[in-house]
N, C-alpha and C. Protein backbone atom coordinates (compact mmCIF):
# COMPACT_ATOMS: atom_id res chain seq x y z
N UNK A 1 40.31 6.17 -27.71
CA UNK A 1 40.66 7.23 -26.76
C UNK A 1 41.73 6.73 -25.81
N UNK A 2 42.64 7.57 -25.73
CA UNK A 2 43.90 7.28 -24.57
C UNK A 2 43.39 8.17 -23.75
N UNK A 3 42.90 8.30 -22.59
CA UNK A 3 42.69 9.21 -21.16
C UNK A 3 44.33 9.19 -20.37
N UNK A 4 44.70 10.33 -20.34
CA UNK A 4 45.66 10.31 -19.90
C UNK A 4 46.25 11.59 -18.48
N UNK A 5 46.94 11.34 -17.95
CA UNK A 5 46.50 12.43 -16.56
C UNK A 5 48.01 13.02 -16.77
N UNK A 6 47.96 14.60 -16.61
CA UNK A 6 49.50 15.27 -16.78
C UNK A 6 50.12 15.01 -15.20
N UNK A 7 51.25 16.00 -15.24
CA UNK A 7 51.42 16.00 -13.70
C UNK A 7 51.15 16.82 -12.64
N UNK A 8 49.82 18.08 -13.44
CA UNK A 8 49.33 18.74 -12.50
C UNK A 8 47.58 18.25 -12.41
N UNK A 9 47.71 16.85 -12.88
CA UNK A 9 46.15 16.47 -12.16
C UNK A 9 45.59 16.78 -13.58
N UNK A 10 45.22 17.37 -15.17
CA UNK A 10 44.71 17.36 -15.96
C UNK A 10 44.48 16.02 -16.63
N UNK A 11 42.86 15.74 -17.27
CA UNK A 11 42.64 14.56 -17.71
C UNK A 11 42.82 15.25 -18.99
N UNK A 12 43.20 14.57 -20.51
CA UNK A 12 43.21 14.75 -21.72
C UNK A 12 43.38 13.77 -22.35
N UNK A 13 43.30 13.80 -23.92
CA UNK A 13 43.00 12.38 -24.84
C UNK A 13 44.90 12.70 -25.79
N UNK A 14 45.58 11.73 -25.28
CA UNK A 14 46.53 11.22 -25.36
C UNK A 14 46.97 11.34 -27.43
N UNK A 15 45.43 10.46 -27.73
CA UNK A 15 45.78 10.23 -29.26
C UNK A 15 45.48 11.49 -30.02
N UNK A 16 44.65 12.80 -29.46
CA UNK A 16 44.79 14.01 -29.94
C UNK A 16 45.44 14.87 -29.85
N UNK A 17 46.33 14.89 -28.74
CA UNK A 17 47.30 15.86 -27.89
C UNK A 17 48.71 15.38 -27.67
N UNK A 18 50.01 15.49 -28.32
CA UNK A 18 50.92 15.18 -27.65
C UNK A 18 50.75 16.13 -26.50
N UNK A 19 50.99 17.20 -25.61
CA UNK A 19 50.86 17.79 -24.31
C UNK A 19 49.59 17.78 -23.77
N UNK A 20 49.41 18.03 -22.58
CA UNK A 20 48.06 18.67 -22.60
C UNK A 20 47.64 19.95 -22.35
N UNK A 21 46.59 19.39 -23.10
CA UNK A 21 46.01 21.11 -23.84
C UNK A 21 45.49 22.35 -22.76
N UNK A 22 45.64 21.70 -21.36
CA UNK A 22 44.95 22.98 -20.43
C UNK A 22 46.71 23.73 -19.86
N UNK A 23 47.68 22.30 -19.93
CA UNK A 23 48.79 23.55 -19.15
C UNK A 23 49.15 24.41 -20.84
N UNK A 24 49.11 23.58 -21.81
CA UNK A 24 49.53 24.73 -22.81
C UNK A 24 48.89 25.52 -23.24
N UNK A 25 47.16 25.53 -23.02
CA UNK A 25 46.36 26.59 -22.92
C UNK A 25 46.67 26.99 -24.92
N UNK A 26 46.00 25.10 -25.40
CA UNK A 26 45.70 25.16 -26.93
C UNK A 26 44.78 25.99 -27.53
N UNK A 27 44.03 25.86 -26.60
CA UNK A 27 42.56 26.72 -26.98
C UNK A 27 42.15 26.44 -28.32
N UNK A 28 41.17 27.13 -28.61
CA UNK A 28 40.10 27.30 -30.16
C UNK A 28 39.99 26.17 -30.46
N UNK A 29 39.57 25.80 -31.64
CA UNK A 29 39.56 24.64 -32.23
C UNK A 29 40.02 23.27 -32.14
N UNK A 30 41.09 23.79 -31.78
CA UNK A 30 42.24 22.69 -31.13
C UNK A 30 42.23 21.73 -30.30
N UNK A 31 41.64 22.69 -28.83
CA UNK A 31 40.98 22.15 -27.95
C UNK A 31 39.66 21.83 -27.83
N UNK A 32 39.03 21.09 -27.61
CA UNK A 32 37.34 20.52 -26.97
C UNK A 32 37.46 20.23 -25.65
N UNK A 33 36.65 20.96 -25.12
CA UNK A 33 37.11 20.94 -23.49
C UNK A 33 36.34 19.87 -22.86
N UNK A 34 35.04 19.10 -23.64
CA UNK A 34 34.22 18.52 -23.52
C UNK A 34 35.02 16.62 -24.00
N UNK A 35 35.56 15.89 -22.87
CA UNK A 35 35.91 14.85 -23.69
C UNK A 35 34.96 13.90 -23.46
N UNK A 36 34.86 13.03 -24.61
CA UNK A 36 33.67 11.91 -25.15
C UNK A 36 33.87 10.90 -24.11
N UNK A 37 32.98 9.96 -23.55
CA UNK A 37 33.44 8.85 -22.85
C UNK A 37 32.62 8.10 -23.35
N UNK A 38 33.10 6.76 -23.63
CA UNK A 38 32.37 5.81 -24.66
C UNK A 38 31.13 5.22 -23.81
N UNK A 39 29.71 4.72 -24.80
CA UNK A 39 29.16 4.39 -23.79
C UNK A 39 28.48 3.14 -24.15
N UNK A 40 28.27 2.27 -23.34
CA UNK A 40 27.69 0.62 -23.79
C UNK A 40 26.68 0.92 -24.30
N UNK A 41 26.65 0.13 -25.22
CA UNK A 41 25.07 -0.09 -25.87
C UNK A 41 24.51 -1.58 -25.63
N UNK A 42 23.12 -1.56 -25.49
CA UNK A 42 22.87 -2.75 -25.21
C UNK A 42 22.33 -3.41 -26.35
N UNK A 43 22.24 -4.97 -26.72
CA UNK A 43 21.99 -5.69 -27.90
C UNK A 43 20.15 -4.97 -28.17
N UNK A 44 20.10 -4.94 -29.19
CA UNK A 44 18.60 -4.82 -29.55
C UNK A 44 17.96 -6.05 -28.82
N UNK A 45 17.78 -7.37 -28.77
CA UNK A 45 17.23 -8.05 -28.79
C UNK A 45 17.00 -8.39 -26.87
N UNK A 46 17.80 -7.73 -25.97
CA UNK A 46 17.75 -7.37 -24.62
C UNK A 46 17.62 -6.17 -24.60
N UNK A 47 17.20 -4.94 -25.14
CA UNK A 47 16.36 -4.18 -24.70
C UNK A 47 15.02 -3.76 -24.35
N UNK A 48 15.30 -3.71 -23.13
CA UNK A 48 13.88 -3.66 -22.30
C UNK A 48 12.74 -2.97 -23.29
N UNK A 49 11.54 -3.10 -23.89
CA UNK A 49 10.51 -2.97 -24.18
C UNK A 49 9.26 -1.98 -23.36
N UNK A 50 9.09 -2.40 -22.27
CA UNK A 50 8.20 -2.06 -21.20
C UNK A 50 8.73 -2.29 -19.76
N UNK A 51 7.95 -1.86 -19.18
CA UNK A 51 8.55 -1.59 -17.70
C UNK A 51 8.59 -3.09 -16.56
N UNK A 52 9.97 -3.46 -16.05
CA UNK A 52 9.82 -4.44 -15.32
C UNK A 52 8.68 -4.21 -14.23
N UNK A 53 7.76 -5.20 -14.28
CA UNK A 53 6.93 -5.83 -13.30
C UNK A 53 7.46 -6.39 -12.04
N UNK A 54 6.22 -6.17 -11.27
CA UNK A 54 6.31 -6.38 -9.85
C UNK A 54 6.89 -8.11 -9.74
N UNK A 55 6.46 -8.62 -10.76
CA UNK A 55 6.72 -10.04 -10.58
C UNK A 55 8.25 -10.19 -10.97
N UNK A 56 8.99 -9.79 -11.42
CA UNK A 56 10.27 -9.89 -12.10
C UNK A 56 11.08 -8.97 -10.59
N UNK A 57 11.05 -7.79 -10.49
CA UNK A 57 11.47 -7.16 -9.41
C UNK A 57 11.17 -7.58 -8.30
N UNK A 58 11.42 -8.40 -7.41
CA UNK A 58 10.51 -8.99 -6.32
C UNK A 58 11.48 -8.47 -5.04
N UNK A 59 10.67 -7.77 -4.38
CA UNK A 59 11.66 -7.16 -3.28
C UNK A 59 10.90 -7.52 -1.73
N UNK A 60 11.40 -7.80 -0.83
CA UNK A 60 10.84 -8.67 0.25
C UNK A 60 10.03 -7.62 0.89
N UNK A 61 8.90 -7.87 1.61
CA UNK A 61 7.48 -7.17 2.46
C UNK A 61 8.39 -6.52 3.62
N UNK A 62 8.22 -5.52 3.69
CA UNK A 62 8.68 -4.53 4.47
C UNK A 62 8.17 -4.75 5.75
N UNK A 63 8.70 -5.34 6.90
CA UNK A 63 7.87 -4.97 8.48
C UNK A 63 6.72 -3.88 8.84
N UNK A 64 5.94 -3.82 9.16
CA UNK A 64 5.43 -2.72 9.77
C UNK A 64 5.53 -2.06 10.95
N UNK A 65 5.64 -0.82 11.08
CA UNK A 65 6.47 0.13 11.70
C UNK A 65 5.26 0.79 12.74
N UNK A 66 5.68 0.86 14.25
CA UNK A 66 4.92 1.46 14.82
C UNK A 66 5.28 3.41 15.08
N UNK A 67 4.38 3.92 15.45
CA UNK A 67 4.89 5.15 15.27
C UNK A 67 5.96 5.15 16.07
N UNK A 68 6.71 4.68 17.05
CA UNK A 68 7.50 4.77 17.82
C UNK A 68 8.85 4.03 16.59
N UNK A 69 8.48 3.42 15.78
CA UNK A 69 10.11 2.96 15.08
C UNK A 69 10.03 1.41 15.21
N UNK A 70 9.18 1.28 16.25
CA UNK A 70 9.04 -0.60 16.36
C UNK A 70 8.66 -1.36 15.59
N UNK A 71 8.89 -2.42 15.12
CA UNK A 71 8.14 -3.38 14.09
C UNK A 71 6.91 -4.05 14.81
N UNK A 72 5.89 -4.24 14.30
CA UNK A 72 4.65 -4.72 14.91
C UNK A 72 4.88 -6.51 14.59
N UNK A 73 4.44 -6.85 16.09
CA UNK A 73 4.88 -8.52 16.26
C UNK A 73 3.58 -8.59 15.97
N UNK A 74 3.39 -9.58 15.73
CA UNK A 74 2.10 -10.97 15.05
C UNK A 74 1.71 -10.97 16.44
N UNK A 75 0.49 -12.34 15.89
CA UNK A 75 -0.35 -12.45 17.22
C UNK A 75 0.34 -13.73 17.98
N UNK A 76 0.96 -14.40 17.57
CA UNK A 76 1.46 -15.11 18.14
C UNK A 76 3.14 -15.28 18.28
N UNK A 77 3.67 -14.48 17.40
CA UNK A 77 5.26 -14.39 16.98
C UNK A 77 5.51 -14.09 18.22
N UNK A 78 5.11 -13.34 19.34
CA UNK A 78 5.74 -12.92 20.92
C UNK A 78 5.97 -13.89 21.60
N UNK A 79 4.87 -14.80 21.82
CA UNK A 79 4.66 -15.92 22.62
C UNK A 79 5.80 -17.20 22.04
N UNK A 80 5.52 -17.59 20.39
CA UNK A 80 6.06 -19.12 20.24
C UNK A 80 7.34 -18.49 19.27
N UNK A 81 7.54 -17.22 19.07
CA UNK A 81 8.74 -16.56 18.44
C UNK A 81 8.28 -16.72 16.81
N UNK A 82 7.54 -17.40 16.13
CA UNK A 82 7.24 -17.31 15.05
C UNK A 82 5.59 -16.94 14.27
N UNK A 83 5.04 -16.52 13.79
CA UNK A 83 3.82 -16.88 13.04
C UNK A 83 3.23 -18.27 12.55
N UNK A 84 3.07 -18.85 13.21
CA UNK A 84 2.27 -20.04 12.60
C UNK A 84 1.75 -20.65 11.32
N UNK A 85 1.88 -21.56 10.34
CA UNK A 85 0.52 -21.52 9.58
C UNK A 85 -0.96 -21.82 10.15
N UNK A 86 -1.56 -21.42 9.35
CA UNK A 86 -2.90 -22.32 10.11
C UNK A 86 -4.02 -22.71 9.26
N UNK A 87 -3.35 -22.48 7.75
CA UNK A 87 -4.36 -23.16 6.81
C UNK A 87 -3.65 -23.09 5.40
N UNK A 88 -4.18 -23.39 4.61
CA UNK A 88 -3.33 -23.35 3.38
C UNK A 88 -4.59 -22.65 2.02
N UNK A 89 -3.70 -22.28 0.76
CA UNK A 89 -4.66 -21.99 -0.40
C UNK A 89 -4.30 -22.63 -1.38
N UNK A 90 -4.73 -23.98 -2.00
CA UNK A 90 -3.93 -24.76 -3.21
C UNK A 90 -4.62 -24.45 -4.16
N UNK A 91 -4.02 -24.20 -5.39
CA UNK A 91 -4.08 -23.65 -6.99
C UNK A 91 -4.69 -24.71 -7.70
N UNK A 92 -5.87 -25.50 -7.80
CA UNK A 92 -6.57 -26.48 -8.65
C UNK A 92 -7.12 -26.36 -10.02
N UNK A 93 -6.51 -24.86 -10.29
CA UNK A 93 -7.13 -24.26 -11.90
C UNK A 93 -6.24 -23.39 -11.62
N UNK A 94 -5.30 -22.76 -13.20
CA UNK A 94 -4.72 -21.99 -13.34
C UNK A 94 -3.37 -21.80 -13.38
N UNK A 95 -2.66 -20.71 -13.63
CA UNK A 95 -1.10 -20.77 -13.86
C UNK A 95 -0.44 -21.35 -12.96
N UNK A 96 -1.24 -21.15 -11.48
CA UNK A 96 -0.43 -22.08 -10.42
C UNK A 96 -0.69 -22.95 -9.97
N UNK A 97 -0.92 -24.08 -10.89
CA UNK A 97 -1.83 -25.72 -10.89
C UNK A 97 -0.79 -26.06 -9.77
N UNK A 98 -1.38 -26.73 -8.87
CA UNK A 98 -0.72 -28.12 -7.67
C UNK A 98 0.39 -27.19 -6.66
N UNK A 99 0.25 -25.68 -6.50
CA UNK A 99 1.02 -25.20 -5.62
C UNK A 99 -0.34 -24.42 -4.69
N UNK A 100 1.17 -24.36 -3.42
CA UNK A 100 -0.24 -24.48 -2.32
C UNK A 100 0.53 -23.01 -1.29
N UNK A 101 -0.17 -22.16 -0.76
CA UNK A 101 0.23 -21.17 -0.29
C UNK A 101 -0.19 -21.01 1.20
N UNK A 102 0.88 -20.70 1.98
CA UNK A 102 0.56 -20.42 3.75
C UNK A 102 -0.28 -19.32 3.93
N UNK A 103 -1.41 -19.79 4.83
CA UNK A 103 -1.89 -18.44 5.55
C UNK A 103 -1.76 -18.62 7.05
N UNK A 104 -1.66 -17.56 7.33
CA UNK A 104 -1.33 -17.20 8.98
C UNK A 104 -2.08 -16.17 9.34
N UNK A 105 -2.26 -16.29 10.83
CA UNK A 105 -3.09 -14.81 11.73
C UNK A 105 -3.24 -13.91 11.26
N UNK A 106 -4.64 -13.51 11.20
CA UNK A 106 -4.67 -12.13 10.39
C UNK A 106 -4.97 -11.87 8.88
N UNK A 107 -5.02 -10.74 8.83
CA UNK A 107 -5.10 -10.47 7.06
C UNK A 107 -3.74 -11.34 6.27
N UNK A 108 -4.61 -12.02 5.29
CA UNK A 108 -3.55 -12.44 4.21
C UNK A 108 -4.18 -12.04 2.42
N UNK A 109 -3.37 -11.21 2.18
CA UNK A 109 -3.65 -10.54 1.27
C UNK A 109 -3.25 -11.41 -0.42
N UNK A 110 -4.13 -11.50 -1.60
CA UNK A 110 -3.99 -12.41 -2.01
C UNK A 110 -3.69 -11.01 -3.44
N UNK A 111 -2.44 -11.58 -4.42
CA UNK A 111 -2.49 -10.23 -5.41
C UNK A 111 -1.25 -11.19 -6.32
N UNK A 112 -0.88 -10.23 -7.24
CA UNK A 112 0.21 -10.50 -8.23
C UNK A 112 1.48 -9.81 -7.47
N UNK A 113 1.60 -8.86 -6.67
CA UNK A 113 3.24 -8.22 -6.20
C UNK A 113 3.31 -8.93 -5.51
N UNK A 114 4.75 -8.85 -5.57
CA UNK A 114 5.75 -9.75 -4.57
C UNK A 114 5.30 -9.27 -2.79
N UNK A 115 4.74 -8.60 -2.54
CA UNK A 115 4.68 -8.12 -1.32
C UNK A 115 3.56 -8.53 -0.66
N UNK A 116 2.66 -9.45 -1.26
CA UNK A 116 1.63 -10.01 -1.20
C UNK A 116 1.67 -11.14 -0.20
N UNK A 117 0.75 -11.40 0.53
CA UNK A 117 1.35 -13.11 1.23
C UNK A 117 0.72 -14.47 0.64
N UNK A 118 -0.25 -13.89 -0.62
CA UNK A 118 -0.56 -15.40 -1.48
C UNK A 118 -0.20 -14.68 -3.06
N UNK A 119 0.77 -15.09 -3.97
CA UNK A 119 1.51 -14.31 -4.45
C UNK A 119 1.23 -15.12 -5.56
N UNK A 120 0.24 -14.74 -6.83
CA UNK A 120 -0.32 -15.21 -7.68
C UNK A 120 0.47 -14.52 -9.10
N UNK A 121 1.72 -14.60 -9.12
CA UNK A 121 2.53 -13.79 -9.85
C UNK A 121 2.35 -14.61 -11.33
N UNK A 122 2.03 -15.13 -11.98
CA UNK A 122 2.30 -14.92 -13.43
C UNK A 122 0.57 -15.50 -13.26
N UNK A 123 -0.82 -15.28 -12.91
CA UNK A 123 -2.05 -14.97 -13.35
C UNK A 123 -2.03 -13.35 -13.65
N UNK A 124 -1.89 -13.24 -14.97
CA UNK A 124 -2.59 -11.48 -15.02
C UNK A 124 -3.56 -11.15 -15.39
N UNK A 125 -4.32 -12.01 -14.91
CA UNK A 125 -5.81 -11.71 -14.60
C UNK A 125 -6.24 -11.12 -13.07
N UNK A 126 -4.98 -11.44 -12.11
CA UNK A 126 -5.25 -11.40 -10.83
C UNK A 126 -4.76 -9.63 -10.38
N UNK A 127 -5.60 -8.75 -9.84
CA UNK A 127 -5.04 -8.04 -9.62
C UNK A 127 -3.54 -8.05 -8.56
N UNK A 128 -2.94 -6.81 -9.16
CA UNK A 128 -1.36 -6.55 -8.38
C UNK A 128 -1.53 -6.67 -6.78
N UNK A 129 -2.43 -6.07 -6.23
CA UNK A 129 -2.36 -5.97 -5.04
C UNK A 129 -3.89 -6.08 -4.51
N UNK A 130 -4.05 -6.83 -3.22
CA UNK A 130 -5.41 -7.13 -2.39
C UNK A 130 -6.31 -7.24 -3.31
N UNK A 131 -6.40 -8.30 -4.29
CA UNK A 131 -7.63 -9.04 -4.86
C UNK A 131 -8.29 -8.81 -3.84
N UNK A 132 -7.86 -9.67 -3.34
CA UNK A 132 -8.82 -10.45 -2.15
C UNK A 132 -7.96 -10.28 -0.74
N UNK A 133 -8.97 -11.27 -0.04
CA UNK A 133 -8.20 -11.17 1.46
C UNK A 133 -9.09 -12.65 2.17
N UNK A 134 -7.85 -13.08 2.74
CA UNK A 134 -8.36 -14.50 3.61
C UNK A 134 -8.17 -14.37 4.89
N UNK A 135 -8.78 -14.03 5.64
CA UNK A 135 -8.37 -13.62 7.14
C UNK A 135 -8.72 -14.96 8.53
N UNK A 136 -7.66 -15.11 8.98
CA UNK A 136 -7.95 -16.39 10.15
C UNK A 136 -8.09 -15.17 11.46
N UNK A 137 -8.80 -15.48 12.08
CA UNK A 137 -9.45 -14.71 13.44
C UNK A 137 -9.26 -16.12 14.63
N UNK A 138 -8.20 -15.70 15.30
CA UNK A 138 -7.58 -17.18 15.98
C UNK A 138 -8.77 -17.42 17.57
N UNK A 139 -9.33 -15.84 18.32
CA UNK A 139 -9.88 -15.85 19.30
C UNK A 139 -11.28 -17.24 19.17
N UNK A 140 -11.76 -16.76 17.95
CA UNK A 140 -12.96 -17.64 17.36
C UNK A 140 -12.75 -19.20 16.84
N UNK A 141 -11.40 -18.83 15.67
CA UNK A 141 -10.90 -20.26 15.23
C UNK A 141 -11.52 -20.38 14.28
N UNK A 142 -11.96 -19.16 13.08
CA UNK A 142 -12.64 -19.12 11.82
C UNK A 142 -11.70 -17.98 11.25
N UNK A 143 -12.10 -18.65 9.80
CA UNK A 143 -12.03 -18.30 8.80
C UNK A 143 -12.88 -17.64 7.35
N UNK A 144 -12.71 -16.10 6.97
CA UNK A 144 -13.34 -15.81 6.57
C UNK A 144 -12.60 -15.00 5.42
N UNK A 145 -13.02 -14.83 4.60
CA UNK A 145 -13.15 -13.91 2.88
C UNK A 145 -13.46 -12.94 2.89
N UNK A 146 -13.04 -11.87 2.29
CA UNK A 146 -13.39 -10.96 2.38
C UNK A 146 -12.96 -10.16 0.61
N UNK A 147 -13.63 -8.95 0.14
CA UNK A 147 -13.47 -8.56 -1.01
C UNK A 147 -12.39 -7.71 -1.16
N UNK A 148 -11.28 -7.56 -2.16
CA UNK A 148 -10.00 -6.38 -1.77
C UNK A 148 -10.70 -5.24 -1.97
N UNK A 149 -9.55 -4.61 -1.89
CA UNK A 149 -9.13 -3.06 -2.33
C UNK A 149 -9.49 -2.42 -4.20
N UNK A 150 -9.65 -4.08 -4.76
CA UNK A 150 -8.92 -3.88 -6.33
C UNK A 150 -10.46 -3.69 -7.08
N UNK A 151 -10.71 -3.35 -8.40
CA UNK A 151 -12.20 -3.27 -8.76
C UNK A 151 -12.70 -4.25 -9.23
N UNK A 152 -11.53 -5.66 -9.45
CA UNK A 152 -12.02 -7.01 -9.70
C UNK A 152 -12.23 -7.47 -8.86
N UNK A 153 -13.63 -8.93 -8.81
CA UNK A 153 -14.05 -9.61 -7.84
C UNK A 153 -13.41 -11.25 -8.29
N UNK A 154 -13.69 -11.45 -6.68
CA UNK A 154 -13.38 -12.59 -6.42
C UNK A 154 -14.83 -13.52 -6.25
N UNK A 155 -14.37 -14.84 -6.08
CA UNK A 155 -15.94 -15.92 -6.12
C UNK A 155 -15.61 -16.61 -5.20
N UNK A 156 -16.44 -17.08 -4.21
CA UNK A 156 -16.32 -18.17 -3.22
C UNK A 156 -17.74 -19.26 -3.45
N UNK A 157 -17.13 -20.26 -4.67
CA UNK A 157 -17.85 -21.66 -4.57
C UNK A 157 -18.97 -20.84 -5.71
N UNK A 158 -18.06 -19.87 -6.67
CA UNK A 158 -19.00 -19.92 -7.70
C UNK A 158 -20.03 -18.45 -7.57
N UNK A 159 -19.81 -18.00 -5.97
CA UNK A 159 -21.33 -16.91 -5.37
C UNK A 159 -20.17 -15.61 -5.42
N UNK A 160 -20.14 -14.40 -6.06
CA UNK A 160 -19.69 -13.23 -6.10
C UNK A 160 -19.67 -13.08 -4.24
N UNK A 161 -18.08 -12.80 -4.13
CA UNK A 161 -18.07 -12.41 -2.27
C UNK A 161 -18.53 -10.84 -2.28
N UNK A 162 -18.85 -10.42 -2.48
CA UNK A 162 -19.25 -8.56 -1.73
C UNK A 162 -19.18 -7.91 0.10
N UNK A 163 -19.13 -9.12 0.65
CA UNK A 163 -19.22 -8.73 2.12
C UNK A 163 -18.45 -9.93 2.86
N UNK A 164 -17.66 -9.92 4.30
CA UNK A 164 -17.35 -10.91 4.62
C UNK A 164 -18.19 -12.05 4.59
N UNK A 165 -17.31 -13.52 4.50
CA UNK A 165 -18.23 -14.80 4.51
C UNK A 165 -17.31 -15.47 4.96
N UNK A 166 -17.61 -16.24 5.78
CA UNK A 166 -16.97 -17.42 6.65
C UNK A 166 -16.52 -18.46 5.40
N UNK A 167 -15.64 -18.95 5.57
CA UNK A 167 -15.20 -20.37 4.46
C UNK A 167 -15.00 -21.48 5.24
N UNK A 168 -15.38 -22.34 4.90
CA UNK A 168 -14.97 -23.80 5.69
C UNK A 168 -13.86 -24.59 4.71
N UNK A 169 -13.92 -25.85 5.18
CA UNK A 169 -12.84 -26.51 4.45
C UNK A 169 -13.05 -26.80 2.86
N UNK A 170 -12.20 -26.68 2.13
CA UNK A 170 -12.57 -27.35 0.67
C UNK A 170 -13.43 -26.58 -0.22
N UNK A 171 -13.63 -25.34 0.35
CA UNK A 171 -14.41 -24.65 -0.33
C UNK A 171 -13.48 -23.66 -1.41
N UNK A 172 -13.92 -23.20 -2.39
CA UNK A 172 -12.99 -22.57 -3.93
C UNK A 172 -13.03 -21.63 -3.60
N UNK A 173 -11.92 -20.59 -3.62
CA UNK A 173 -11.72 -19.40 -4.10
C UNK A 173 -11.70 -18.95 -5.47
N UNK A 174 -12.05 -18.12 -6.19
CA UNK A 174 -11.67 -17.86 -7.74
C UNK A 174 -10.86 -16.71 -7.49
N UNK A 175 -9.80 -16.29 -8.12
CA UNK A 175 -9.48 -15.04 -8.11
C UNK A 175 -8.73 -14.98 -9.47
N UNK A 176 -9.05 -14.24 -10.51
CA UNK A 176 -8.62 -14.19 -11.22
C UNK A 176 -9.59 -15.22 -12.13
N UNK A 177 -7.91 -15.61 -12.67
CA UNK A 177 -8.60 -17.11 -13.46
C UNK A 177 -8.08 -18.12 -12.71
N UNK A 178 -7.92 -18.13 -11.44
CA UNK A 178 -6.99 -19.22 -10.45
C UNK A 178 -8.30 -19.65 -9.90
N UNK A 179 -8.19 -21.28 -9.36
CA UNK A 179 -9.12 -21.82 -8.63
C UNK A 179 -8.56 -21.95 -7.64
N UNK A 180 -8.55 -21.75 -5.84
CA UNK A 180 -7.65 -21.77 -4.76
C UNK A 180 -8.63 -23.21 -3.68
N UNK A 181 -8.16 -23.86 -3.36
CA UNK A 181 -9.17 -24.71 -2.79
C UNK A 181 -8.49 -24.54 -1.28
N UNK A 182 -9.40 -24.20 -0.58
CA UNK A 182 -9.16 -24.06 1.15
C UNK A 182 -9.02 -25.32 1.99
N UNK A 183 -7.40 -25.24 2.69
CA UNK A 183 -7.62 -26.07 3.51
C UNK A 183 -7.10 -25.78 5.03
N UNK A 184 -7.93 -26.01 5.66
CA UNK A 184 -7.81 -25.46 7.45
C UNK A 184 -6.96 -26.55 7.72
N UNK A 185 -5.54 -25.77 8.62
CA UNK A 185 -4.99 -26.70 9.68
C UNK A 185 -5.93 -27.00 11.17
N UNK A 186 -5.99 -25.07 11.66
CA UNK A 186 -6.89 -24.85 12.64
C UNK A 186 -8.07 -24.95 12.77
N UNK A 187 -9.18 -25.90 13.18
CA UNK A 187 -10.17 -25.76 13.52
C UNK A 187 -10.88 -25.88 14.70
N UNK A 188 -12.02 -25.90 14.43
CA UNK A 188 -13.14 -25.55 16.40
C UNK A 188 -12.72 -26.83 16.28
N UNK A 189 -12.37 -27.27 17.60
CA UNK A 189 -12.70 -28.50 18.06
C UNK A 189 -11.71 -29.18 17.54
N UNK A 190 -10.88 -29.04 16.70
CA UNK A 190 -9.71 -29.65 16.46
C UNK A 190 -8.16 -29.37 16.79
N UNK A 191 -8.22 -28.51 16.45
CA UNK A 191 -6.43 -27.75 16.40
C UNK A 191 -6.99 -26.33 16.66
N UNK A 192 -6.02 -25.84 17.58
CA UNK A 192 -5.57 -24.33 17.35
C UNK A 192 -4.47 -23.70 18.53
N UNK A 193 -3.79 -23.23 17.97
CA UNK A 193 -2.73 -22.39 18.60
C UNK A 193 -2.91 -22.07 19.59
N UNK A 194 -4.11 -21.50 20.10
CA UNK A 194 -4.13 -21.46 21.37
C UNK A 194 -4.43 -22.29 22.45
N UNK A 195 -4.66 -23.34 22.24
CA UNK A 195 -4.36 -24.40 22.77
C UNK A 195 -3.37 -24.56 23.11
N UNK A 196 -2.21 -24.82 22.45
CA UNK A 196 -1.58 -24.86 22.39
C UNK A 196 -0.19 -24.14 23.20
N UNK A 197 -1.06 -22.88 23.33
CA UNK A 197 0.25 -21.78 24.15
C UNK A 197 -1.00 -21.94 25.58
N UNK A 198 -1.77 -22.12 25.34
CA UNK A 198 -3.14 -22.36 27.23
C UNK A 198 -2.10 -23.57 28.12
N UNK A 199 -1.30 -25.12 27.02
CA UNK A 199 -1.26 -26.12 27.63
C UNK A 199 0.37 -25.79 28.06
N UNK A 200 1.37 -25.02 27.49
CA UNK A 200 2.13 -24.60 27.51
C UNK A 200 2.08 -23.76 29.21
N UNK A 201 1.46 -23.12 29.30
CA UNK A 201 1.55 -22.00 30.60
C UNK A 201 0.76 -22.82 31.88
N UNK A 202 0.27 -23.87 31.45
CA UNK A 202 -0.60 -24.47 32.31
C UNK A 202 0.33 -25.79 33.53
N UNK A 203 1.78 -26.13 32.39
CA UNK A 203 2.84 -26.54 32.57
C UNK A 203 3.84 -25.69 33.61
């Protein structure tokens, strides 16, 4: 195909038309008013099959929005400008052998999407979103488990979780087919953030 433009602005195919066919008004047969535009094809062997996954598409966790338009600050992001860690979840069984994941203040939601904050992306055993949930409660300085949203369960140390349960150090998560082994930065009597911002203001 030659695409070719006259000089009153008409597009036409060059290798069918010496003129073009709208100022000479070819009509019938002659003309196809409809012109072809070629179109890529992709190799068989890269055509998509099934639908990209959350794990392949990974698009970053959206802020949360107060009704006013504001993004909602953390419990500590006001004060020290960031979220803290304050414990960790390491992978001791499973697709994510010897990697270890941040938890911080608050709900930390444990799933296969990228939007997740313990992000168990190639177990698909693990549900997409809120398996589970590991929540640090900083006023107290504990840590506790809790069951998701999803209709698969999770295990803490082997015992089906159904209701919150406190976790201490070193204790297993199962989720999926992943083994997660808990480890506290923050504890009673040891470490915690607020300490930390008490010795700060006390200055």
């Amino acid at each position: 195909m030659n695409l070719t433009r006259c000089e009153k602005g008409h597009f036409y195919d060059a290798d069918r038309f010496d003129i073009c066919p709208h100022c000479n008004d070819l009509g019938g047969a002659a003309y196809d008013a409809t012109v072809s535009m070629p179109v890529a094809t992709i190799p068989s062997e890269l055509a998509q099959t099934e639908p990209l996954s959350a794990t392949i598409l990974q698009t970053a966790p959206v802020p949360e929005k107060t009704e006013n338009g504001q993004e909602t600050v953390g419990y500590f992001q006001g004060s020290i400008g960031i979220e803290p860690v304050v414990g960790w979840l390491i992978c001791i069984d499973g697709e994510h052998f010897g990697e270890d994941f941040r938890l911080k203040v608050g709900r930390n939601f444990i799933g296969r999407a990228a939007t997740m904050d313990v992000v168990l992306s190639a177990d698909k055993t693990v549900s997409r979103e809120k398996h589970a949930v590991v929540l640090y409660e900083p006023k107290n300085n504990i840590f506790i488990v809790q069951p998701g949203e999803a209709r698969e369960l999770c295990y803490l140390n082997d015992s089906v979780v159904l209701s919150s349960v406190e976790i201490k150090a070193y204790d297993v998560l199962q989720v999926g087919e992943s083994k997660l082994m808990f480890v506290p930065f923050c504890t009673a009597g040891k470490f915690s953030w607020n300490d930390v911002k008490k010795s700060e203001k006390a200055e």
